[in-house]
N, C-alpha and C. Protein backbone atom coordinates (compact mmCIF):
# COMPACT_ATOMS: atom_id res chain seq x y z
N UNK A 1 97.92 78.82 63.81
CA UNK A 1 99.09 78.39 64.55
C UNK A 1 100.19 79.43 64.49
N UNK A 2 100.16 79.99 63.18
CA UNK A 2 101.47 81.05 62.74
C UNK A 2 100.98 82.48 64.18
N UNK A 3 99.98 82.26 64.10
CA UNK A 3 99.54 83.85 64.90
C UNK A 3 99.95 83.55 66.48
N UNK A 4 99.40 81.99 66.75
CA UNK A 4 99.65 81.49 68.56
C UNK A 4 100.99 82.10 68.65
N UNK A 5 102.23 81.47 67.76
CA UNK A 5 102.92 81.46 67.95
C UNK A 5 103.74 83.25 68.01
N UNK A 6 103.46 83.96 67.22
CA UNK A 6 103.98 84.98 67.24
C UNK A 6 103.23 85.87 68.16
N UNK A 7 101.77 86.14 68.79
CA UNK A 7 102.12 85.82 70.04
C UNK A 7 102.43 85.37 71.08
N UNK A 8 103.30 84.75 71.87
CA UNK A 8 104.33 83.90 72.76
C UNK A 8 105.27 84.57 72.49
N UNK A 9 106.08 85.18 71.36
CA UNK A 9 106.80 85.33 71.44
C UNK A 9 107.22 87.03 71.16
N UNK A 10 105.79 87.96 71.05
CA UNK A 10 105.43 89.23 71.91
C UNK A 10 105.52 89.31 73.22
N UNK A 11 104.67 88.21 73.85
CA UNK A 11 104.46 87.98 75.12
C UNK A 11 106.12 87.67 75.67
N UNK A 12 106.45 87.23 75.20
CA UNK A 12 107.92 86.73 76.07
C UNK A 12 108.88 87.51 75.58
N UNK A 13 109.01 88.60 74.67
CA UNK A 13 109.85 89.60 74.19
C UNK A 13 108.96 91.11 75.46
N UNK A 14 107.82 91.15 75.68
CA UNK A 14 107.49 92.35 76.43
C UNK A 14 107.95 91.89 77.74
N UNK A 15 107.49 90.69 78.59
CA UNK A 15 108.23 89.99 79.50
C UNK A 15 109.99 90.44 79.85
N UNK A 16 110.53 89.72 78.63
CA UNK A 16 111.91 90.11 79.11
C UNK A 16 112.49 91.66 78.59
N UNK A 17 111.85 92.16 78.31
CA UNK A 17 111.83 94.66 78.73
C UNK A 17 111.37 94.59 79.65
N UNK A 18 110.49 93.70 80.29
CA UNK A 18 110.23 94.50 81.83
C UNK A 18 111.23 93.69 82.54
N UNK A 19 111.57 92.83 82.39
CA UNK A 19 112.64 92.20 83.43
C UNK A 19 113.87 93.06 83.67
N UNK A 20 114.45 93.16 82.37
CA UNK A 20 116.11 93.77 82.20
C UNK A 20 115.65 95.30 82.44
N UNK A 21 114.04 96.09 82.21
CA UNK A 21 113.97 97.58 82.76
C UNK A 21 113.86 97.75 84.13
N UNK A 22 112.76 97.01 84.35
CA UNK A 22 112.64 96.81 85.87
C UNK A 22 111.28 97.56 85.99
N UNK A 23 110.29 97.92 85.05
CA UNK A 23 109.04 98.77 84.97
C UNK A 23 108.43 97.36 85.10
N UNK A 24 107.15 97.98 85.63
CA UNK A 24 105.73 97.34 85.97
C UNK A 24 104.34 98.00 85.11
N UNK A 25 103.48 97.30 84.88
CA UNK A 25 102.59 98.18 84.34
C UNK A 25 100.96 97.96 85.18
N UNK A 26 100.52 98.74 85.01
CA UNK A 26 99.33 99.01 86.45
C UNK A 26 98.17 98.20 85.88
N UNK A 27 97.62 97.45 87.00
CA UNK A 27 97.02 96.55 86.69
C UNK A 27 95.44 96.46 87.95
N UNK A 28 95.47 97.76 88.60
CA UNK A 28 94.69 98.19 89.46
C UNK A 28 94.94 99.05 90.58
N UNK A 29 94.02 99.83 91.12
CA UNK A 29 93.94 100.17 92.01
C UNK A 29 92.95 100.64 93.33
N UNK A 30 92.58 101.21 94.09
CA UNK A 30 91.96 101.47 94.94
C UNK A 30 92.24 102.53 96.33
N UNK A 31 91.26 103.35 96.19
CA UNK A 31 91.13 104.41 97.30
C UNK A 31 91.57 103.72 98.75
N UNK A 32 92.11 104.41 99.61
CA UNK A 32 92.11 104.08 101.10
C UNK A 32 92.45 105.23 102.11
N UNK A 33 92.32 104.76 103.38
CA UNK A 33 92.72 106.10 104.47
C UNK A 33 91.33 107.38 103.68
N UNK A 34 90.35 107.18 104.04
CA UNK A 34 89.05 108.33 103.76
C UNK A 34 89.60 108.82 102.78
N UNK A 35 90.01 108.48 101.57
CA UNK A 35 90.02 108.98 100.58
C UNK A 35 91.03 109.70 100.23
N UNK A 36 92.44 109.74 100.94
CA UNK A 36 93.51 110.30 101.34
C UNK A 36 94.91 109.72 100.17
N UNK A 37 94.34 108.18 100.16
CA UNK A 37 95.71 107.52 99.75
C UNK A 37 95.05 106.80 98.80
N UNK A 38 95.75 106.25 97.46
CA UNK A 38 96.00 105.37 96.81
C UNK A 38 96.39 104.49 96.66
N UNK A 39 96.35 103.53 96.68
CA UNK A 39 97.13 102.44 96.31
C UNK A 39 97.28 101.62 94.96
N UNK A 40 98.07 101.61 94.29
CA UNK A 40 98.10 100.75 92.81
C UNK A 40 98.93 99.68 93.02
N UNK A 41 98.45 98.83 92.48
CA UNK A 41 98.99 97.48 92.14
C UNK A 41 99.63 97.34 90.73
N UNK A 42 101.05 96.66 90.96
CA UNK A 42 101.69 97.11 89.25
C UNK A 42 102.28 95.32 88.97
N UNK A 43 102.18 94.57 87.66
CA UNK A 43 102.41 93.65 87.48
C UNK A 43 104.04 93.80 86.46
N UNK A 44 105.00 93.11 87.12
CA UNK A 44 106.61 93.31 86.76
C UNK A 44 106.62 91.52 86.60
N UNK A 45 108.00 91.66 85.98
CA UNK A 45 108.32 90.45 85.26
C UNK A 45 108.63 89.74 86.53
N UNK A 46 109.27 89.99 88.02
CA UNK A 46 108.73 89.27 88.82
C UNK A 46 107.91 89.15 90.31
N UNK A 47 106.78 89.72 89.80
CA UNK A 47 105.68 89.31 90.21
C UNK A 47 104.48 90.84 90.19
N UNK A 48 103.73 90.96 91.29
CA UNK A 48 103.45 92.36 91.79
C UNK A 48 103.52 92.91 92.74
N UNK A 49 103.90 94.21 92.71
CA UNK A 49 104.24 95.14 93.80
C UNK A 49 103.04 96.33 94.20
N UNK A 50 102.80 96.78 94.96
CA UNK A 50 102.18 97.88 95.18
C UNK A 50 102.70 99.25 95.47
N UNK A 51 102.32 99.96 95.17
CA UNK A 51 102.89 101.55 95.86
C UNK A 51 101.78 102.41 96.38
N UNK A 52 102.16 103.02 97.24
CA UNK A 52 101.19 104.05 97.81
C UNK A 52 101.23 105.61 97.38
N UNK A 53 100.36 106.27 97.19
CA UNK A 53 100.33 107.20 96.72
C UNK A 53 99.44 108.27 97.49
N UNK A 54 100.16 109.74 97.64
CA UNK A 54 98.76 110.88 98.33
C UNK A 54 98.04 111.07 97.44
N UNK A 55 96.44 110.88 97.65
CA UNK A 55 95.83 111.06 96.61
C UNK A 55 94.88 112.47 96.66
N UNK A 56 94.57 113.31 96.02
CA UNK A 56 93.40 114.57 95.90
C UNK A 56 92.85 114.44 94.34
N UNK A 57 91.73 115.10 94.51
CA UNK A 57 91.64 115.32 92.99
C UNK A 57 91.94 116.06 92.22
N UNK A 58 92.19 117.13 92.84
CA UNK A 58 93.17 118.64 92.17
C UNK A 58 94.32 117.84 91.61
N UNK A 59 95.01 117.39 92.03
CA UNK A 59 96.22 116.55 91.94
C UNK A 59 97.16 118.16 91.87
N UNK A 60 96.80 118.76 92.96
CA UNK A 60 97.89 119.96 93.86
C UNK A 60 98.98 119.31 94.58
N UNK A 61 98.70 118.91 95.60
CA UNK A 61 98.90 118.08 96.23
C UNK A 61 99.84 116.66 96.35
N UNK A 62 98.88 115.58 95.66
CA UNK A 62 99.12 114.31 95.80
C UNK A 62 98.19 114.05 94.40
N UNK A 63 98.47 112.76 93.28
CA UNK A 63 98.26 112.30 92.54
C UNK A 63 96.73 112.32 91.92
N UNK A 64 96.13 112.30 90.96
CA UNK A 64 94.74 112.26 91.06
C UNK A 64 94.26 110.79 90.19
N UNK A 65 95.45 110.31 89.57
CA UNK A 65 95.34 108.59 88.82
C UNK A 65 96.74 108.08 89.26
N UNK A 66 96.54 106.66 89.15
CA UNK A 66 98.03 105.83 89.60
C UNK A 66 98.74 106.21 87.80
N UNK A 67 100.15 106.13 87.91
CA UNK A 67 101.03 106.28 86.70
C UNK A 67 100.98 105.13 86.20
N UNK A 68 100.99 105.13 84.46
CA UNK A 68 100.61 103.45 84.13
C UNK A 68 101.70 102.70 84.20
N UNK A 69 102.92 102.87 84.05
CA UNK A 69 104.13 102.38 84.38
C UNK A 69 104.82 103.09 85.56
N UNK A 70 105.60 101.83 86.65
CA UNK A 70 106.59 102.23 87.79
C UNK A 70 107.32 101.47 87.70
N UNK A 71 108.83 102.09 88.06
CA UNK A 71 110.11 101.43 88.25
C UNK A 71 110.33 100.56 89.35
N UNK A 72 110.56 99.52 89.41
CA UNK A 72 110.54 98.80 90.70
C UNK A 72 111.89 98.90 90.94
N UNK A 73 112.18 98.78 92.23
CA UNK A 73 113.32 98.74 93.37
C UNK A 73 114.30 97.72 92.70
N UNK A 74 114.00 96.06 92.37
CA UNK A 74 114.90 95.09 91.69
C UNK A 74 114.81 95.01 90.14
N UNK A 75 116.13 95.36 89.76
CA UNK A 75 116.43 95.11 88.36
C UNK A 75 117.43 93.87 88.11
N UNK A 76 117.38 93.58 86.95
CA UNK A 76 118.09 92.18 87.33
C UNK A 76 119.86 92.10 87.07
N UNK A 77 119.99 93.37 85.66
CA UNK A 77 121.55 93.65 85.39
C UNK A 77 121.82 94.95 86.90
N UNK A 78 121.26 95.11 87.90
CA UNK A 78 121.62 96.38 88.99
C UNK A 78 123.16 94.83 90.09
């Protein structure tokens, strides 16, 4: 019971850093446009967002993995 509880309250202490940061952390992604673009899916305290990304594998260019954390657009002290 001692352990349930102290996690809940990891879980709801990492919860509210991503709320008041406004970071997301990546929770998937997938190729699109012939292999051109990325897309990652990022899970934030409210809800998930996606971003698009140029993708190559050189990563010259455009990206070659999604970043494991992104800043989302709404913060809640902005």
């Amino acid at each position: 019971m001692k352990l349930f509880i102290r996690t809940i309250m990891l879980v709801a202490l990492i919860w509210l850093a991503m709320l008041l940061t406004g970071y997301g952390v990546l929770t998937g992604s997938n190729k699109n446009a012939a292999g051109l673009g990325l897309q990652c899916s990022y899970l934030t305290a409210r809800g998930m967002i996606t971003a698009q990304y140029l993708h190559t594998d050189s990563g010259i260019v455009g990206v070659t993995d999604c970043p494991l954390l992104k800043k989302s657009g709404e913060v809640v002290d902005n």
